[in-house]
C-alpha atoms as a PDB file:
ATOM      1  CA  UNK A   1     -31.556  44.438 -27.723  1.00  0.00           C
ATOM      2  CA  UNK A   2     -29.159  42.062 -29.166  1.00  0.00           C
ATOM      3  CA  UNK A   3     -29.977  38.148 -28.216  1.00  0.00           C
ATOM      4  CA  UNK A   4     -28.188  35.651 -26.574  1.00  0.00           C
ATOM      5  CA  UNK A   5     -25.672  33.506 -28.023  1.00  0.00           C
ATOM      6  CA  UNK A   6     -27.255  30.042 -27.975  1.00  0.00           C
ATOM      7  CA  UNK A   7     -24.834  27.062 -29.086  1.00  0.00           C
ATOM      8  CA  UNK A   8     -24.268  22.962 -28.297  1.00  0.00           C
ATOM      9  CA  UNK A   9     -20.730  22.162 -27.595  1.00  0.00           C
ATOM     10  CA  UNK A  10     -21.456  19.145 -29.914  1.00  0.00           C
ATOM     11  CA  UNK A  11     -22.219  21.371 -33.097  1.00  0.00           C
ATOM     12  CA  UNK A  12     -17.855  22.487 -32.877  1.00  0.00           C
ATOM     13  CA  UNK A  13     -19.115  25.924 -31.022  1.00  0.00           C
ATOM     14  CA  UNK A  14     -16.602  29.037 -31.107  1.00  0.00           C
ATOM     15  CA  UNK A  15     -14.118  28.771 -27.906  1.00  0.00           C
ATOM     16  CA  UNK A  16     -12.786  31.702 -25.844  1.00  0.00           C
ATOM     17  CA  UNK A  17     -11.223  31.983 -22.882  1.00  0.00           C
ATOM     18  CA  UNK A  18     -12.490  31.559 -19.454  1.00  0.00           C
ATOM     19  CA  UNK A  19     -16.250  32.237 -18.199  1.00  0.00           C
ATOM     20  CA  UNK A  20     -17.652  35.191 -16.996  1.00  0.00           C
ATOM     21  CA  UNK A  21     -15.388  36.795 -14.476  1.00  0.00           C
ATOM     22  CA  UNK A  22     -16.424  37.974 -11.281  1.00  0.00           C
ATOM     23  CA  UNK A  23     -15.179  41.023  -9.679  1.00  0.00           C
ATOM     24  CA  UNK A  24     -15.067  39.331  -6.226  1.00  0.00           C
ATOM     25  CA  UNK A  25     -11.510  39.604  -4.670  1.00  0.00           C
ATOM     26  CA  UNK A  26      -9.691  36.231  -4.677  1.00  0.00           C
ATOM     27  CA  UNK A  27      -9.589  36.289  -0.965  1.00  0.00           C
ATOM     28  CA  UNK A  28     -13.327  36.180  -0.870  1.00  0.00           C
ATOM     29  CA  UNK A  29     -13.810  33.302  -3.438  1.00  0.00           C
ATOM     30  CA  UNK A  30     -14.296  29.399  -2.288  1.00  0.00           C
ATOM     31  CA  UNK A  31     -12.563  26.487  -2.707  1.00  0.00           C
ATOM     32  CA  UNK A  32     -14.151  24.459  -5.039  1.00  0.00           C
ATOM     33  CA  UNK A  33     -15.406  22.141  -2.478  1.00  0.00           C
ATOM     34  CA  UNK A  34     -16.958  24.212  -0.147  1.00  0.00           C
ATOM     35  CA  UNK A  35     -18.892  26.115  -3.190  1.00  0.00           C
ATOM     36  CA  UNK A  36     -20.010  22.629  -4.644  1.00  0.00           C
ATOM     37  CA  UNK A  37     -21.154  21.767  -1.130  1.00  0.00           C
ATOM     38  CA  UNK A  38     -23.131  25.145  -0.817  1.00  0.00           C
ATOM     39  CA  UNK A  39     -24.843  25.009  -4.511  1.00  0.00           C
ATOM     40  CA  UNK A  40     -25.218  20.995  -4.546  1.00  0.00           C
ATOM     41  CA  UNK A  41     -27.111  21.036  -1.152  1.00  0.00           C
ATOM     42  CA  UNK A  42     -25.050  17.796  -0.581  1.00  0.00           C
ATOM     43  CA  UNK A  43     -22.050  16.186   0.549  1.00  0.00           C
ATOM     44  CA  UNK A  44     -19.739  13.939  -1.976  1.00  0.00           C
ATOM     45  CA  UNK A  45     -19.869  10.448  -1.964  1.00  0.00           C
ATOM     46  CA  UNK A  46     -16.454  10.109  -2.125  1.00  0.00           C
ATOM     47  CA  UNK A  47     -13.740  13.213  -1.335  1.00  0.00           C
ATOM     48  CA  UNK A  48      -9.803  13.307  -0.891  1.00  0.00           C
ATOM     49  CA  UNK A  49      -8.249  16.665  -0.961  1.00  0.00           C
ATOM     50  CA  UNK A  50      -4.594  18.062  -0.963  1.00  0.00           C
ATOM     51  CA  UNK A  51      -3.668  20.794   2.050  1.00  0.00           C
ATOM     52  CA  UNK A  52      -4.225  23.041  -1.662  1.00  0.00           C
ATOM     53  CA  UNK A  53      -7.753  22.672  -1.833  1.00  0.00           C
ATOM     54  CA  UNK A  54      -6.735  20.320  -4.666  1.00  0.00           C
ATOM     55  CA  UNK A  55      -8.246  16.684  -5.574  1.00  0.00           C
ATOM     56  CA  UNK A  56     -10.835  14.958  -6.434  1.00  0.00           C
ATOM     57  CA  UNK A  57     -14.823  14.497  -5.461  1.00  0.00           C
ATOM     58  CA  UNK A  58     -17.081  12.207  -6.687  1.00  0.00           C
ATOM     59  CA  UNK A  59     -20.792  13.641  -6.389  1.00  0.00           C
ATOM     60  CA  UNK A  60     -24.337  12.051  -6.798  1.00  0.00           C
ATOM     61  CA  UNK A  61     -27.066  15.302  -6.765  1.00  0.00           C
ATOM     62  CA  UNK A  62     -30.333  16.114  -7.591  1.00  0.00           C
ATOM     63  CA  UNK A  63     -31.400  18.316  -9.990  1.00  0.00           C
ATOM     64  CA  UNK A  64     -29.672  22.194  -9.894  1.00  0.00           C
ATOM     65  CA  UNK A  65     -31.129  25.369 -10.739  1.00  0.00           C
ATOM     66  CA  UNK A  66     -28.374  28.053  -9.017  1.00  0.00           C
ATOM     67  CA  UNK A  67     -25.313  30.084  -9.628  1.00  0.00           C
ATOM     68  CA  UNK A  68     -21.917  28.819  -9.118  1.00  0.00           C
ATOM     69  CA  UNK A  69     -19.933  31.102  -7.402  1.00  0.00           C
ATOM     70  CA  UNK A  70     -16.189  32.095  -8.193  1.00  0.00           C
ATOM     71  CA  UNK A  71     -13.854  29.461  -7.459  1.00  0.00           C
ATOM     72  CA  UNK A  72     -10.515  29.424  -6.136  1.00  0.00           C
ATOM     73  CA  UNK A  73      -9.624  26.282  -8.234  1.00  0.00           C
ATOM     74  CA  UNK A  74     -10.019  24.919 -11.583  1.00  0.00           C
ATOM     75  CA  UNK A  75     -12.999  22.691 -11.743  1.00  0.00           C
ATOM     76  CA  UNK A  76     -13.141  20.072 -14.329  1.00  0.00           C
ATOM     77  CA  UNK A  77     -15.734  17.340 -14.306  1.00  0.00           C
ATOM     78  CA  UNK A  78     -16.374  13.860 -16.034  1.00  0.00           C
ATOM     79  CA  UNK A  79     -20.503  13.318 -16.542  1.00  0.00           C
ATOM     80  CA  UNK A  80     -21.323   9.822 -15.835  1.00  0.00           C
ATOM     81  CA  UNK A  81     -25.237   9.528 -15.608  1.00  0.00           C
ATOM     82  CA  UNK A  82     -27.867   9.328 -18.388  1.00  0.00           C
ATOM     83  CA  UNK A  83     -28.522  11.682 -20.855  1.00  0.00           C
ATOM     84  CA  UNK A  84     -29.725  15.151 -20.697  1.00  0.00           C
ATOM     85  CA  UNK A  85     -29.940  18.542 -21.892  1.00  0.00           C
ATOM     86  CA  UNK A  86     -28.983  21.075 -19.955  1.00  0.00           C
ATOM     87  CA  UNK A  87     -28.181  25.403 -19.871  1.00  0.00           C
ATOM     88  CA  UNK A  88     -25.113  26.926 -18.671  1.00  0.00           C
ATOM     89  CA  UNK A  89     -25.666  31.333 -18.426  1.00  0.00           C
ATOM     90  CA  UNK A  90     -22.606  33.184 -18.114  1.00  0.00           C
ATOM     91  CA  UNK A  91     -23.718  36.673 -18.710  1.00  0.00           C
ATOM     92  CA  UNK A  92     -25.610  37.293 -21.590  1.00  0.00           C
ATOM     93  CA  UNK A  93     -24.081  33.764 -23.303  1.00  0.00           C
ATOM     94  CA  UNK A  94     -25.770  30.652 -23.018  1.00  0.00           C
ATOM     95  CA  UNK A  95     -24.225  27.351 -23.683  1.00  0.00           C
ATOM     96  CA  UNK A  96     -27.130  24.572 -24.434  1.00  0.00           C
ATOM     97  CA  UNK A  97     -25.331  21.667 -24.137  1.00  0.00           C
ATOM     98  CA  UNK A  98     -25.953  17.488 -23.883  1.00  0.00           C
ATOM     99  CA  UNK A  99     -24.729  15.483 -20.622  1.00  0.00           C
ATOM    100  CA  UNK A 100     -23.722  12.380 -21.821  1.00  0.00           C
ATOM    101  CA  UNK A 101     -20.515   9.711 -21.171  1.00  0.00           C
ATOM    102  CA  UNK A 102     -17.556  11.010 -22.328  1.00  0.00           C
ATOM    103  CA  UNK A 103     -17.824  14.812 -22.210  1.00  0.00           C
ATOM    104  CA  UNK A 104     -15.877  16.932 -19.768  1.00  0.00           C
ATOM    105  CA  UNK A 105     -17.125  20.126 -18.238  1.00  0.00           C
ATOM    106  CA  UNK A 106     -14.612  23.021 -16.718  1.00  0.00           C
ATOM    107  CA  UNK A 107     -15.142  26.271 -14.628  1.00  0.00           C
ATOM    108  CA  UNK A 108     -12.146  27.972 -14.807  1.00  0.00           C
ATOM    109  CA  UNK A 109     -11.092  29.613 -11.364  1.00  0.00           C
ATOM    110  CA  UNK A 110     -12.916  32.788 -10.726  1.00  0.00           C
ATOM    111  CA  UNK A 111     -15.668  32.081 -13.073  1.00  0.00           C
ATOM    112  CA  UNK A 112     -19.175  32.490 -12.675  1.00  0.00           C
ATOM    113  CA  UNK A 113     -22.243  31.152 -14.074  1.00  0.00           C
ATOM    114  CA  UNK A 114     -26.128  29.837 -13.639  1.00  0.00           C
ATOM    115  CA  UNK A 115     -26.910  26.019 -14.409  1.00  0.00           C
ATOM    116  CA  UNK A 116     -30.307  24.496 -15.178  1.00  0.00           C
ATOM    117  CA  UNK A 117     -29.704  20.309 -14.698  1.00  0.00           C
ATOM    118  CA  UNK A 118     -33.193  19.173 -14.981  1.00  0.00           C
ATOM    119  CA  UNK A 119     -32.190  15.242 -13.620  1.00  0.00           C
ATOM    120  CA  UNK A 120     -30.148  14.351 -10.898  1.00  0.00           C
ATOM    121  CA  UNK A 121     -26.330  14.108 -11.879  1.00  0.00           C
ATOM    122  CA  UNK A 122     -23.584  11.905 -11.211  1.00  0.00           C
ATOM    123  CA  UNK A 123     -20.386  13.087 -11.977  1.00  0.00           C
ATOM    124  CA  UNK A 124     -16.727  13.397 -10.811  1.00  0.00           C
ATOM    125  CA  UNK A 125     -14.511  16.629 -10.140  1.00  0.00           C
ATOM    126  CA  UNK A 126     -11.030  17.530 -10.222  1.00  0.00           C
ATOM    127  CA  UNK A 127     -10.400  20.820  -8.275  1.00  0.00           C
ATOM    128  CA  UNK A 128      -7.046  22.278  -9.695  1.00  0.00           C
ATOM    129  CA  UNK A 129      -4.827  24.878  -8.351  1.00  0.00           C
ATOM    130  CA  UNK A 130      -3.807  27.470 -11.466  1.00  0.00           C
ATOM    131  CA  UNK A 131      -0.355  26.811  -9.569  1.00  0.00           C
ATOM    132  CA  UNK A 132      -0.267  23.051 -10.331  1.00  0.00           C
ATOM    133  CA  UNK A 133      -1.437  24.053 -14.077  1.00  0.00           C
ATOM    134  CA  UNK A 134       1.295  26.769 -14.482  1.00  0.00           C
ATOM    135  CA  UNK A 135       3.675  24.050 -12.843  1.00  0.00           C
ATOM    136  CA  UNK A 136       3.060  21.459 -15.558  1.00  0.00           C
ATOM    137  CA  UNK A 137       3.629  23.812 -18.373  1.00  0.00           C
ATOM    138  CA  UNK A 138       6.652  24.897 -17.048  1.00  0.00           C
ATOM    139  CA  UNK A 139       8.188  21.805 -16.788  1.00  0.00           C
ATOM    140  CA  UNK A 140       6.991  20.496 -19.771  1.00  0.00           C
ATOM    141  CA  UNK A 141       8.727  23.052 -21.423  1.00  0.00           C
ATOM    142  CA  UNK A 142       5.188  24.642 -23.035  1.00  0.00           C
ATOM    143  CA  UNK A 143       5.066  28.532 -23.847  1.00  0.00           C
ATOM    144  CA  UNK A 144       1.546  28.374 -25.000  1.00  0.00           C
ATOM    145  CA  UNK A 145      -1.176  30.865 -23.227  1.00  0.00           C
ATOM    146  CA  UNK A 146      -2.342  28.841 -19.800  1.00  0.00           C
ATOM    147  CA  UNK A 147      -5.954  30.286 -19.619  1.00  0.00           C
ATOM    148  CA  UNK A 148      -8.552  27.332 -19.305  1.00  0.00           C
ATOM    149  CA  UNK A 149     -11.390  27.665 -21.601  1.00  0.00           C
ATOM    150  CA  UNK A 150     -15.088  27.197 -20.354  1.00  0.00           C
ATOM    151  CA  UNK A 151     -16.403  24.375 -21.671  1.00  0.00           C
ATOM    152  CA  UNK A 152     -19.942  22.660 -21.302  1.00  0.00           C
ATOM    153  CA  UNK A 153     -21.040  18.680 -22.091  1.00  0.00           C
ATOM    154  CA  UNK A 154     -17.570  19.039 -24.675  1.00  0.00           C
ATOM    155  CA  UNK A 155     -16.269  15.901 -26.095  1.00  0.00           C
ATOM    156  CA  UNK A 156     -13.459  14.347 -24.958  1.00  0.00           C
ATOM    157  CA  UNK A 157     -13.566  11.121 -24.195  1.00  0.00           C
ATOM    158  CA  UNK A 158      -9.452  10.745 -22.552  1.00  0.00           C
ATOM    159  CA  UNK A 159     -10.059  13.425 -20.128  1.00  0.00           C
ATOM    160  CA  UNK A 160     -13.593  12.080 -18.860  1.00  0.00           C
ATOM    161  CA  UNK A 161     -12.086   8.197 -18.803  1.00  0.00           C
ATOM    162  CA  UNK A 162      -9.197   9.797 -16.590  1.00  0.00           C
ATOM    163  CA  UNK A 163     -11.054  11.631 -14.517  1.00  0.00           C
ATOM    164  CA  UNK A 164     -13.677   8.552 -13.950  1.00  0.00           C
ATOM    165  CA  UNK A 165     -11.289   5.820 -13.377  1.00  0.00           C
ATOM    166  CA  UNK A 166     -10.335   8.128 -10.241  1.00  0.00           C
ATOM    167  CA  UNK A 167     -13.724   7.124  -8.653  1.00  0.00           C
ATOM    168  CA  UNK A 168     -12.901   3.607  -8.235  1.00  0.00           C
ATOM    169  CA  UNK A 169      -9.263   3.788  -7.636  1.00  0.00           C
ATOM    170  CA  UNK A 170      -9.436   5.391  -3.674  1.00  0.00           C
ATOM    171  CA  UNK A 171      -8.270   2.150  -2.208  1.00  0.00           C
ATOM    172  CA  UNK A 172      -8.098   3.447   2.218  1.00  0.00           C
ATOM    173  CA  UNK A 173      -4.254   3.355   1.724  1.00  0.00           C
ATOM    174  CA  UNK A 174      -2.904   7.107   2.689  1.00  0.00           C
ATOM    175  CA  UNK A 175       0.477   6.331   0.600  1.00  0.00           C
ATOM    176  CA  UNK A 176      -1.366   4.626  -2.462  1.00  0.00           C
ATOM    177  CA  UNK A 177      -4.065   7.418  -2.480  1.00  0.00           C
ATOM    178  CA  UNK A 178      -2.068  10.399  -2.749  1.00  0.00           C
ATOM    179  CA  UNK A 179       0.566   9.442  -4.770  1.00  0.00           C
ATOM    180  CA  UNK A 180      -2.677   8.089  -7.380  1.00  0.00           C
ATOM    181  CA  UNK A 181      -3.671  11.365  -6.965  1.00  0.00           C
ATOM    182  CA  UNK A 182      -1.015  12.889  -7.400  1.00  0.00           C
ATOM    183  CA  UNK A 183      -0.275  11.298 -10.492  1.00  0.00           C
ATOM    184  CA  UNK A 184      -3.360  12.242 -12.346  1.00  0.00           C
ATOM    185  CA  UNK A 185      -3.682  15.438 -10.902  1.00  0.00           C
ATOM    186  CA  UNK A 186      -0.356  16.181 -13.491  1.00  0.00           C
ATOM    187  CA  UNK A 187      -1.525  13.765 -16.268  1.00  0.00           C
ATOM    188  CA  UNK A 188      -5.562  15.894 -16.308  1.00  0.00           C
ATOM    189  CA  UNK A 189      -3.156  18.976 -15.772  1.00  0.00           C
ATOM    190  CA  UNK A 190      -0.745  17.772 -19.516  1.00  0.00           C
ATOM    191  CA  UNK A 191      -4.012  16.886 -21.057  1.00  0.00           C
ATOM    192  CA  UNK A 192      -5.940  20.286 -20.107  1.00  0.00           C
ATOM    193  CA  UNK A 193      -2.611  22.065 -21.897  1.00  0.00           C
ATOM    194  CA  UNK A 194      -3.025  19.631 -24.788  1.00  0.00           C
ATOM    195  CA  UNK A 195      -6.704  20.253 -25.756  1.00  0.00           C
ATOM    196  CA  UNK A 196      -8.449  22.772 -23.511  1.00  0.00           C
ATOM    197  CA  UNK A 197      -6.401  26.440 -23.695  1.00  0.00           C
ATOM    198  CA  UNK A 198      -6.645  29.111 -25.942  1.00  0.00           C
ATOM    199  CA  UNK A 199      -3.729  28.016 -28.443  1.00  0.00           C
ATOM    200  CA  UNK A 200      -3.687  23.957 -27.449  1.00  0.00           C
ATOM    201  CA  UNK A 201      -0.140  22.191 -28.034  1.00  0.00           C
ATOM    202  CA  UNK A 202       1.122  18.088 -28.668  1.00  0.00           C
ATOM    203  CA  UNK A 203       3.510  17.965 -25.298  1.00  0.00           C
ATOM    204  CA  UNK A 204       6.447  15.882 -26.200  1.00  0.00           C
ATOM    205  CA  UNK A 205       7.134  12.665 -24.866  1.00  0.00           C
ATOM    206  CA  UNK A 206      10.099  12.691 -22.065  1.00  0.00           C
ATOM    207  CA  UNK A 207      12.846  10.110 -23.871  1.00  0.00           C
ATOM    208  CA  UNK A 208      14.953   7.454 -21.857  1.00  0.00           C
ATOM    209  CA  UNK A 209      14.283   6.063 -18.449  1.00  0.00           C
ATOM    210  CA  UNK A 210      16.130   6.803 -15.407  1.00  0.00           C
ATOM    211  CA  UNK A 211      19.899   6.195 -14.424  1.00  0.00           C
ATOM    212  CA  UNK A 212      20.182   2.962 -12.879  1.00  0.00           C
ATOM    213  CA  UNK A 213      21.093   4.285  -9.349  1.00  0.00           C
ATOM    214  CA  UNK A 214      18.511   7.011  -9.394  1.00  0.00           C
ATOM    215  CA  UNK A 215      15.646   4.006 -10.851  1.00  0.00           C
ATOM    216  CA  UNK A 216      17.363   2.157  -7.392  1.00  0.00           C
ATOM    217  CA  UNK A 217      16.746   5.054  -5.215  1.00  0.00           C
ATOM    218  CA  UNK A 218      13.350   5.425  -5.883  1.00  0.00           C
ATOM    219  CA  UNK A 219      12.466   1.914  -5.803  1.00  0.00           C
ATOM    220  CA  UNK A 220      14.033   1.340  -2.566  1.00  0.00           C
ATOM    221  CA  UNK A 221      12.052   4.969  -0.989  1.00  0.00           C
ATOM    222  CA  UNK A 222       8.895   2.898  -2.424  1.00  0.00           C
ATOM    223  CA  UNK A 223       9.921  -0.217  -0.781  1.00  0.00           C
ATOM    224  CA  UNK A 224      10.634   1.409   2.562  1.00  0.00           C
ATOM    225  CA  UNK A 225       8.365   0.537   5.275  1.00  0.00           C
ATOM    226  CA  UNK A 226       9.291   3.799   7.340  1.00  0.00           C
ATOM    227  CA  UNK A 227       7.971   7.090   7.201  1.00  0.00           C
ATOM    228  CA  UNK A 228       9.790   8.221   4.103  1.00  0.00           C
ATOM    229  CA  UNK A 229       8.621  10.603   1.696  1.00  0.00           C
ATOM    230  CA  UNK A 230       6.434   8.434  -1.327  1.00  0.00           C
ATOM    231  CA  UNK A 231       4.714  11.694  -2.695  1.00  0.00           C
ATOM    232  CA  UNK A 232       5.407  12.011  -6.179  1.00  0.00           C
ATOM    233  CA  UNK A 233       7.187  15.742  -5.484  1.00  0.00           C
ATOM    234  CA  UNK A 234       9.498  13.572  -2.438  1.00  0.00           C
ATOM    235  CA  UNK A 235      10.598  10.777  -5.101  1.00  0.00           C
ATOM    236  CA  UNK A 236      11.471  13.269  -8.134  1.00  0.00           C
ATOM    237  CA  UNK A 237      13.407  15.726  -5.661  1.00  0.00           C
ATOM    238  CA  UNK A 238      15.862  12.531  -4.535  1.00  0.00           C
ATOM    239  CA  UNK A 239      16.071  11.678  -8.227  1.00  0.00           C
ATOM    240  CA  UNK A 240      16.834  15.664  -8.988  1.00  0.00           C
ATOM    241  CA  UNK A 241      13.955  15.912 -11.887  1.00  0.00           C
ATOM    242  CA  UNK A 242      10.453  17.604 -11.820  1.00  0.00           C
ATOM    243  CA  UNK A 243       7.469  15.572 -11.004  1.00  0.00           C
ATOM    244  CA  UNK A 244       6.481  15.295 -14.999  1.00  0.00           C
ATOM    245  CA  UNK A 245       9.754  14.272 -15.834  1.00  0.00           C
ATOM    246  CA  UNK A 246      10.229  12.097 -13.356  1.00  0.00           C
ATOM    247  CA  UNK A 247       6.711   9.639 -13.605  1.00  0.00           C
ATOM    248  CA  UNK A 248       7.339   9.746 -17.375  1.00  0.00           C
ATOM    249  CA  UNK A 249      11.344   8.296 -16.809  1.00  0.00           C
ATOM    250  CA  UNK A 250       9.888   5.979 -14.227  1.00  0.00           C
ATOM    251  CA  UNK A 251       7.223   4.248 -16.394  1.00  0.00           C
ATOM    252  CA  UNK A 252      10.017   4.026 -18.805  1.00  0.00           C
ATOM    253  CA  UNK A 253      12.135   2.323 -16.909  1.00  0.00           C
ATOM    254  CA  UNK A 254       9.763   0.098 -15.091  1.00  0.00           C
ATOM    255  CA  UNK A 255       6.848  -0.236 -17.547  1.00  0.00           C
ATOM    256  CA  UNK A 256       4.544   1.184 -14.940  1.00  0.00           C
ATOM    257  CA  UNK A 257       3.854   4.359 -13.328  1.00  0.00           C
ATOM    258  CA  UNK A 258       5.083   5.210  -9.302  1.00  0.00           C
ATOM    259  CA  UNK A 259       1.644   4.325  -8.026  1.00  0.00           C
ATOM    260  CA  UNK A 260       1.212   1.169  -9.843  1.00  0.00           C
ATOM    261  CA  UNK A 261       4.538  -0.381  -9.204  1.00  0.00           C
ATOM    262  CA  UNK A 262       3.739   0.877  -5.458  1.00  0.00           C
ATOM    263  CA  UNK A 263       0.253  -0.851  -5.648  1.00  0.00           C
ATOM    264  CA  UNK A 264       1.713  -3.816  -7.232  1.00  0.00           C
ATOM    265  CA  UNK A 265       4.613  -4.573  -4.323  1.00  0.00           C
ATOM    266  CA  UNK A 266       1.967  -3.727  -1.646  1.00  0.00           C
ATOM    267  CA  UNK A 267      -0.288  -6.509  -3.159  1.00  0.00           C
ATOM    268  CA  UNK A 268       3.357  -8.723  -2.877  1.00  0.00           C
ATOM    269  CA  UNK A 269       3.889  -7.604   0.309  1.00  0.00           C
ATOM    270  CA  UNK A 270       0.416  -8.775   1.100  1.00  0.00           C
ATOM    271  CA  UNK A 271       0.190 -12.624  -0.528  1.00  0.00           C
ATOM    272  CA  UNK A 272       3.800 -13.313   1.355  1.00  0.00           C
ATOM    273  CA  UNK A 273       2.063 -12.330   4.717  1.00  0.00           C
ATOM    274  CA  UNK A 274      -0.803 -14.292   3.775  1.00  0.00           C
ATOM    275  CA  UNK A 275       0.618 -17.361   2.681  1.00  0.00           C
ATOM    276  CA  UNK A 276       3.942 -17.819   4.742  1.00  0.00           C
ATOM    277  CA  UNK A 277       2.505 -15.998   8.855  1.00  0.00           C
ATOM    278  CA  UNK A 278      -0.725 -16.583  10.652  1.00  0.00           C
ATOM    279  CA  UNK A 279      -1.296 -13.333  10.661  1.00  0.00           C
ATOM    280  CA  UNK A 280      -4.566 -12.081  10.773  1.00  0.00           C
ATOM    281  CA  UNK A 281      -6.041 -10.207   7.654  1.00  0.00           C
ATOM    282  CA  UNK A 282      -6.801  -7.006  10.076  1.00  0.00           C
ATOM    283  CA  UNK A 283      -3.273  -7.066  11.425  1.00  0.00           C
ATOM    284  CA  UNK A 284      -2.084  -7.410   7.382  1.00  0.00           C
ATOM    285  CA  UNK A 285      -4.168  -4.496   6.158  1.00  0.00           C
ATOM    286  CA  UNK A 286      -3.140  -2.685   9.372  1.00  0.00           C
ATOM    287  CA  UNK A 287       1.085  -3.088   8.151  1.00  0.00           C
ATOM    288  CA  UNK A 288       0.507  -2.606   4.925  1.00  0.00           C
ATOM    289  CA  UNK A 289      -0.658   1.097   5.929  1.00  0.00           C
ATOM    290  CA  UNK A 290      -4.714   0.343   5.000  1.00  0.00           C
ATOM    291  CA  UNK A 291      -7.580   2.452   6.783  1.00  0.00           C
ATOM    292  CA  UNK A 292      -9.512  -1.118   7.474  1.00  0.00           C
ATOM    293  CA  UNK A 293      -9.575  -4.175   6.804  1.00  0.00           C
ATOM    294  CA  UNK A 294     -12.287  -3.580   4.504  1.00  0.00           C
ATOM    295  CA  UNK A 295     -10.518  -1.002   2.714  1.00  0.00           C
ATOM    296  CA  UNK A 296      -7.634  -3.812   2.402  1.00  0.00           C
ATOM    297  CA  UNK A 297      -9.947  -6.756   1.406  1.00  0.00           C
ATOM    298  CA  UNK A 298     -11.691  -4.354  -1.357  1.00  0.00           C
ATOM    299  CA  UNK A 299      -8.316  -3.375  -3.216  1.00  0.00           C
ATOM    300  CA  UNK A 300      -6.927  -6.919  -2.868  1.00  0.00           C
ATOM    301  CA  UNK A 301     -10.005  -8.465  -4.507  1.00  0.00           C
ATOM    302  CA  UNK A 302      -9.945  -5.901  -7.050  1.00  0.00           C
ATOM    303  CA  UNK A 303      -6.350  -7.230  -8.025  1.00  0.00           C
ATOM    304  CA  UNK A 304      -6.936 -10.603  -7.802  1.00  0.00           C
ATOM    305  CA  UNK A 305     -10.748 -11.410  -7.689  1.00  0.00           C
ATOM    306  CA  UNK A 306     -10.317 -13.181  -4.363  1.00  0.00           C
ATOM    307  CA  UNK A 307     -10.886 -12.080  -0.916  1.00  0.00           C
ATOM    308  CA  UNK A 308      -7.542 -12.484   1.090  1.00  0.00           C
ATOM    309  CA  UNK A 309      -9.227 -15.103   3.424  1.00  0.00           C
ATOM    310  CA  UNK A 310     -10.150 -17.394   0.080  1.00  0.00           C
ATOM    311  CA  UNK A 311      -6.897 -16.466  -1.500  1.00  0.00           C
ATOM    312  CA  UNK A 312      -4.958 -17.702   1.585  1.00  0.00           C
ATOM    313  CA  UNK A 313      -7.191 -20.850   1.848  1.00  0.00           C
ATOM    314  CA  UNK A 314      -5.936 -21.549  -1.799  1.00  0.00           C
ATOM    315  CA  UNK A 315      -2.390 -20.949  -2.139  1.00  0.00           C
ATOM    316  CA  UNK A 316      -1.941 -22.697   1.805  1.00  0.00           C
ATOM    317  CA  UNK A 317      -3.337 -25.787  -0.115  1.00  0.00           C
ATOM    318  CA  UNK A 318      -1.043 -25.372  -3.369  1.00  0.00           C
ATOM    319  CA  UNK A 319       2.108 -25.639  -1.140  1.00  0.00           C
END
């Protein structure tokens, strides 16, 4: 009887593509979230999901011992607790690997295997459509193979920073949220193609910003206090380029991605209200398109390190 492959993804261990597949139709297999729910016993801490299935989860758990069943998404995950060993089985291969900052995990769709976690784990997920995946490549002109490799406790310290910075960054603001998330869905999606396929590639940098009337376009769609279209696929379909086209021409024109220019006029929009109306800070987080005021007095003290009570105290005495 031959004996299982044992290897730590730390000790540059052989790749190949994808997990064990299951033979379970695709119409049987889970979203990702529901099958984390099921094996994690638990619900996330924090969740925001696509109509897709796709997004992002941020999960606290106790220890697992259990199979995780085929997926109907790409799951990639950041590790963000303290260090531990830890067994991933798919089939007769085992993958002994170290959970530590700065490693990334993946489960490519349809893939299944057993984990043994022996301490409770915090980590966050990105659940990706192979759609979305194929999308990028596509129109980042990339003809390289688009099968995800498994990978477990693997070094890479951009993807896991990425994927972290997500849990922190759900601000209560529907518009802000999903075009965020929107945004790094495509960057983790450039970055998997980059470093995590069978045959990985260098994705070259979009050149030139936008023309000056599309750049006006989109800025005045972001500005817009109506129900227009600020998803990231609604502002490059006015300005007639794909999504990865278009955030990289934006950011080159404006020195800051779609969701950060958007975050910094909202936080504009918010000291004029503050400083020059009596309005009150619930009736400001409420036109400014925030869930609650808390959810509004969070992300503006995470801008300015004020709450916007002490920050309207201060600039009302400046003038």
């Amino acid at each position: 009887m031959s004996k299982p492959i044992l290897r730590d993804p730390l000790e540059n261990p052989p790749d190949a593509p994808g997990a064990r597949q299951s033979d379970l139709p695709a119409a049987d297999r889970r979203p990702a979230d529901a099958e984390m729910a099921r094996v994690l016993g638990t619900i996330p801490f924090r969740m925001a999901l696509d109509p897709s299935g796709a997004g992002i989860a941020h999960w606290k758990h106790d220890p697992l011992h259990d199979v995780v069943e085929p997926m109907t998404h790409h799951v990639i995950m950041a590790y963000n607790g303290s260090v531990q060993r830890m067994e991933r089985r798919s089939g007769r291969s085992v993958a002994i690997g170290t959970f530590r900052p700065g490693v990334v995990i993946i489960i490519p769709e349809g893939s299944s295997s057993r984990w043994d976690i022996p301490k409770p784990v915090d980590v966050v997920q990105l659940y990706l459509p192979h759609a979305t995946l194929k999308r990028v490549a596509d129109q980042a002109d990339t003809a390289i193979p688009i099968d995800l490799l498994e990978r477990t406790a693997h070094p890479d310290p951009v993807t896991s920073r990425l994927l972290l910075s997500a849990a922190d960054v759900v601000e209560g603001n529907e518009a802000l949220d999903t075009l965020f998330r929107q945004q790094l869905t495509d960057l983790l999606a450039t970055r998997l193609l980059a470093a995590h396929t069978g045959s990985p590639t260098t994705i070259q940098p979009v050149k030139g910003g936008l023309a000056p009337k599309t750049l006006l376009r989109a800025i005045e769609r972001l500005r817009s206090n109506s129900d227009a279209d600020v998803s990231l696929a609604g502002l490059a379909s006015e300005a007639g380029l794909s999504r990865f086209h278009f955030c990289r021409a934006f950011k080159e024109s404006t020195g800051l991605s779609p969701h950060a220019w958007l975050r910094q006029h909202r936080l504009e929009q918010a000291m004029n209200m503050l400083r020059d109306t009596d309005a009150s800070v619930v009736s400001v987080a409420a036109a400014l398109g925030y869930a609650s005021q808390t959810a509004f007095a969070a992300a503006f003290r995470k801008l300015t390190g004020e709450t916007p009570s002490d920050w309207r105290r201060r600039a009302r005495r400046q003038q």
